[in-house]
Protein backbone atom coordinates (compact mmCIF):
# COMPACT_ATOMS: atom_id res chain seq x y z
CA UNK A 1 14.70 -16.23 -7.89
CA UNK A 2 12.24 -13.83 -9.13
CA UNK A 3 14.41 -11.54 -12.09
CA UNK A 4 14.30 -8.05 -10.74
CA UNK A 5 12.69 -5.12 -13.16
CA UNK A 6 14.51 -3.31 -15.14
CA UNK A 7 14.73 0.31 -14.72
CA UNK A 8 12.20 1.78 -17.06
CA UNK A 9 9.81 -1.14 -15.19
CA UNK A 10 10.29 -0.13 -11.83
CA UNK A 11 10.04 4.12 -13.05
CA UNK A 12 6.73 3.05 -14.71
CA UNK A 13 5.40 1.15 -11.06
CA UNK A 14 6.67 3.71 -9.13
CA UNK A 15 5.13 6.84 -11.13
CA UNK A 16 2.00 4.46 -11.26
CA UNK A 17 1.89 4.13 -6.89
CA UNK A 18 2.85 7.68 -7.11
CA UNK A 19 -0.34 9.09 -8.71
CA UNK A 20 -2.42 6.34 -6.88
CA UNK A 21 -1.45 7.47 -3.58
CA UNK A 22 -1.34 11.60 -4.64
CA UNK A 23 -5.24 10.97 -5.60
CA UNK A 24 -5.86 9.47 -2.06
CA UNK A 25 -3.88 11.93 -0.37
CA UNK A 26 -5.84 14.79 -1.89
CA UNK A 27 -9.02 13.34 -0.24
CA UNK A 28 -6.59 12.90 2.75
CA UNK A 29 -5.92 16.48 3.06
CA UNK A 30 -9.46 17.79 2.44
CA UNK A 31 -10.62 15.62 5.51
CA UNK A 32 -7.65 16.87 7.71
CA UNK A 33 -7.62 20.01 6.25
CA UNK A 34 -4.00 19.27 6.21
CA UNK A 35 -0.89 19.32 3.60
CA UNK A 36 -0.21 15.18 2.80
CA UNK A 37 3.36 14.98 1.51
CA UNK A 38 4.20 12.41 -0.34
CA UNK A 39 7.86 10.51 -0.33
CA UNK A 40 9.39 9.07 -3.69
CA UNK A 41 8.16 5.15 -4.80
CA UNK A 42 10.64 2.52 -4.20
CA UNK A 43 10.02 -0.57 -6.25
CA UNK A 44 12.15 -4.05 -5.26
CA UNK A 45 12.29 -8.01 -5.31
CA UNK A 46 12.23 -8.94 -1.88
CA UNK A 47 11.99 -12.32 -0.14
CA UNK A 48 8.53 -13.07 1.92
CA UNK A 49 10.25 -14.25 4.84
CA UNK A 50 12.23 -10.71 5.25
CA UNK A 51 8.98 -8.13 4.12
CA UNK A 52 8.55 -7.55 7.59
CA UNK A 53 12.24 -6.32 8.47
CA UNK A 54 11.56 -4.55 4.83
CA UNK A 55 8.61 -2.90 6.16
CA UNK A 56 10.45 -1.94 8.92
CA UNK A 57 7.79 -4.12 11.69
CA UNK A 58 11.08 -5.67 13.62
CA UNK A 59 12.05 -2.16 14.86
CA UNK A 60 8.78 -1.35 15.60
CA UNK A 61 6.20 -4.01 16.65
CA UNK A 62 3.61 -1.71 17.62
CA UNK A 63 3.15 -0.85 14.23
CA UNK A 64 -0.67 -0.59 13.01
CA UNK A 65 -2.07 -1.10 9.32
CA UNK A 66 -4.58 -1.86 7.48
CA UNK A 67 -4.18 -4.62 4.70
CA UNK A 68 -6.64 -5.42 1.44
CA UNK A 69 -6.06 -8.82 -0.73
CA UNK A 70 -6.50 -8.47 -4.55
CA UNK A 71 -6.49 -10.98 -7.39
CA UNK A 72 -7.20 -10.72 -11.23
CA UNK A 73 -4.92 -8.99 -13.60
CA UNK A 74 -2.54 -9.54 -10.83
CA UNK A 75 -2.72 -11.16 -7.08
CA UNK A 76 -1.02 -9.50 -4.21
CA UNK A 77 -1.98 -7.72 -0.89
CA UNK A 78 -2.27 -3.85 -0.39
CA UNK A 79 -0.76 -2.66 2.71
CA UNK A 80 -1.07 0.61 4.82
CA UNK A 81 1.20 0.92 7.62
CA UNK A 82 1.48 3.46 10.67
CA UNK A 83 4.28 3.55 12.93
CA UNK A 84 3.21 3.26 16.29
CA UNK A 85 0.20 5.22 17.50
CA UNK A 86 0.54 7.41 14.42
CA UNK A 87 -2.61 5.53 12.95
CA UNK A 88 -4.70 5.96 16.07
CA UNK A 89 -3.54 9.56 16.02
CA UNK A 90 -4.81 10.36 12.59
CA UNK A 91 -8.06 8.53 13.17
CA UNK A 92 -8.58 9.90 16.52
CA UNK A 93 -8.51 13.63 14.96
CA UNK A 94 -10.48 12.92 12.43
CA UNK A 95 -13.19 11.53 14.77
CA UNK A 96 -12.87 14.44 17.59
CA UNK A 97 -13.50 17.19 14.89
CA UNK A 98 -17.21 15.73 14.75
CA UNK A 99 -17.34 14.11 18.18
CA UNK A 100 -16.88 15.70 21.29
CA UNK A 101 -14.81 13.59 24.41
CA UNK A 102 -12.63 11.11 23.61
CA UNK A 103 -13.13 8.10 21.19
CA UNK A 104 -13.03 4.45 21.99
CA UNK A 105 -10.59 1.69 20.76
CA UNK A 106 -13.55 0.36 18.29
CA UNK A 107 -14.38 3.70 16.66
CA UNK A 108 -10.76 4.30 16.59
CA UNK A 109 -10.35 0.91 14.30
CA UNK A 110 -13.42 1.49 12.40
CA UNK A 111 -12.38 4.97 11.24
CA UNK A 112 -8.69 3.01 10.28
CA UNK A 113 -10.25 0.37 8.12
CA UNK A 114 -12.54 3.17 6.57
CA UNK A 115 -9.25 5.20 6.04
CA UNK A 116 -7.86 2.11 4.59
CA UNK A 117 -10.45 1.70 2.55
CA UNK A 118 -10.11 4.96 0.98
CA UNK A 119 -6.31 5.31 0.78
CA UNK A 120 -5.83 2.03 -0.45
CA UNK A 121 -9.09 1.60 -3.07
CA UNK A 122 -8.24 4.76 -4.52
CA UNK A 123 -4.33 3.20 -5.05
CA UNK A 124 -5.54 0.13 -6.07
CA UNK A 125 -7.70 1.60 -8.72
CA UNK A 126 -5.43 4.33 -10.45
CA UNK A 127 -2.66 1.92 -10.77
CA UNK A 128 -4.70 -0.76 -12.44
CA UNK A 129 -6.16 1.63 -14.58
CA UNK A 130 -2.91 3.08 -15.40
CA UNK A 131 -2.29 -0.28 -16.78
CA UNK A 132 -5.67 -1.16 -18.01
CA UNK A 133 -5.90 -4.23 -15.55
CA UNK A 134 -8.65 -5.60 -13.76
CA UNK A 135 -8.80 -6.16 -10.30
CA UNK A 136 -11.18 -8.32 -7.57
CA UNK A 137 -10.18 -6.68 -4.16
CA UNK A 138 -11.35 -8.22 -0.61
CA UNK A 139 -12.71 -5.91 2.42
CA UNK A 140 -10.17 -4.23 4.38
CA UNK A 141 -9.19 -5.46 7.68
CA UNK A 142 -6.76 -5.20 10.48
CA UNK A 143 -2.97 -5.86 9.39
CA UNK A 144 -2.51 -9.75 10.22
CA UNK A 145 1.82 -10.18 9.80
CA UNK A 146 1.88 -13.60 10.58
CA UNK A 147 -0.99 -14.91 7.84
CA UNK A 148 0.72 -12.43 5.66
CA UNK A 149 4.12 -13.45 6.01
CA UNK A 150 2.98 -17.21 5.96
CA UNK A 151 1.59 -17.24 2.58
CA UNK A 152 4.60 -17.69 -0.28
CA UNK A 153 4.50 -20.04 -3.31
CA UNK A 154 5.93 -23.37 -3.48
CA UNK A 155 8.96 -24.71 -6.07
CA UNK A 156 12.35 -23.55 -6.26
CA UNK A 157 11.74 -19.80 -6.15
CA UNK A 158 9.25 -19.60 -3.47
CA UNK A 159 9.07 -16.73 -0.96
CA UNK A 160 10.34 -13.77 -3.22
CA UNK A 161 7.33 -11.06 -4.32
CA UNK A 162 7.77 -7.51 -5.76
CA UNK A 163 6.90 -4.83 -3.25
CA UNK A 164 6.07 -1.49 -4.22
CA UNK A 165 5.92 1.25 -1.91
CA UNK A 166 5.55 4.95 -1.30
CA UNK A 167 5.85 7.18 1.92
CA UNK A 168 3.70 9.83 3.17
CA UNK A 169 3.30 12.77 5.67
CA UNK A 170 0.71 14.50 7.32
CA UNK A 171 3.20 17.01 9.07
CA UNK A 172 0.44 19.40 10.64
CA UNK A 173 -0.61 15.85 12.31
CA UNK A 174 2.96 14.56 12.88
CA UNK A 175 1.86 11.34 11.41
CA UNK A 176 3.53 9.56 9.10
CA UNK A 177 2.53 6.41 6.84
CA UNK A 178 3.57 4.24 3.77
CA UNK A 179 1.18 2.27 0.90
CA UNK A 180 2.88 -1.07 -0.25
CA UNK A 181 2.00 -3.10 -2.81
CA UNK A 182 3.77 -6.83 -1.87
CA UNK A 183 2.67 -8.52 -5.55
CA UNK A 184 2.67 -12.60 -5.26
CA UNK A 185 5.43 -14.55 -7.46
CA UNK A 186 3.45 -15.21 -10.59
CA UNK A 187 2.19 -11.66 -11.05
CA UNK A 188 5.75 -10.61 -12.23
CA UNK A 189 5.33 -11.64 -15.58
CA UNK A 190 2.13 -10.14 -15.79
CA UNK A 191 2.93 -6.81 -14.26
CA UNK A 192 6.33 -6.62 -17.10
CA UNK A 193 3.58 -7.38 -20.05
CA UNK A 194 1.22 -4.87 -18.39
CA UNK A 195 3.58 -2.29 -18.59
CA UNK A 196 5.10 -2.96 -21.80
CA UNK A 197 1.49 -2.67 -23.06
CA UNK A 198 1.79 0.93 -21.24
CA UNK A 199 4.84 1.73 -22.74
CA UNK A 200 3.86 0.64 -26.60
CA UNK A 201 0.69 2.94 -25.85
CA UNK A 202 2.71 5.85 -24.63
CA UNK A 203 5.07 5.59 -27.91
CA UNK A 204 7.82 5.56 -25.41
């Protein structure tokens, strides 16, 4: 089984998400011209095969998201989740404060994966910097569970990854949403000698 971090570890992720996400929600909120509240990081070892109940998808299916594969310093998938509609929601008002009518089901997605694209590049980007990694991230697309959920590593430890995640609010919008890092098996040891780097910089 993967070893769980140890506390400092999983402050140091978690700050890390923390001003990834607050950076992306700034944007956020000058597009809405809304307040984007933003939830406190949780940072686990989790097994593949149970990231979906984790993520909260098997008490609600309808949930939509937007996901964003990355290798390099460390190999993993960026996730942004909605809870039902609440995606389309967001999306849609963004959209019918330059469009008059209502929008259709493909500008709807567009405008996700665009949203995607921001919230999680922006993420992506502050927390590898944070921890002077480098990072190869794929195009955004639709939130596929099942490919997700299929890919795990093989050998005695296979299916565990660390997930990091943080929670978010638009509350003018009554749309909720959460960022998740789910890192792959091998990247543990390179996120703990990331961070101890971080930490030996930081004279902590």
């Amino acid at each position: 089984m993967l070893e769980p971090l140890d506390e400092l570890e999983r402050d140091i992720a978690g700050e890390l998400i923390n001003v990834g996400v607050g950076l992306a929600a700034d944007g956020l909120s000058q597009m809405l011209d809304e307040e984007v509240v933003l939830a406190t990081p949780s940072v686990e070892c989790v097994r593949w095969s149970g990231l979906a109940d984790r993520m909260g998808l098997a008490e609600d299916p309808l949930q939509r998201g937007v996901q964003q594969r990355f290798q390099g310093g460390l190999d993993g998938d960026a996730l942004l989740l909605f809870p039902e509609d609440q995606g389309e929601r967001l999306v849609a008002g963004m959209l019918r404060s330059k469009l008059s009518g209502d929008c259709s089901a493909e500008m709807i997605d567009e405008a996700l994966l665009e949203v995607g694209n921001v919230i999680l590049g922006a993420t992506l980007s502050s927390f590898c910097d944070g921890l002077s990694l480098e990072l190869e991230a794929g195009l955004p697309q639709q939130l596929a569970w099942r490919e997700l959920l299929g890919r795990s590593a093989e050998g005695a430890e296979a299916g565990y990854l660390i997930l990091i995640s943080l929670g978010f609010e638009v509350p003018g919008r009554e749309v909720k949403g959460t960022v998740s890092f789910a890192l792959d098996l091998e990247s543990g040891d390179r996120l703990r000698a990331a961070i101890a780097r971080h930490v030996e910089s930081l004279g902590i």
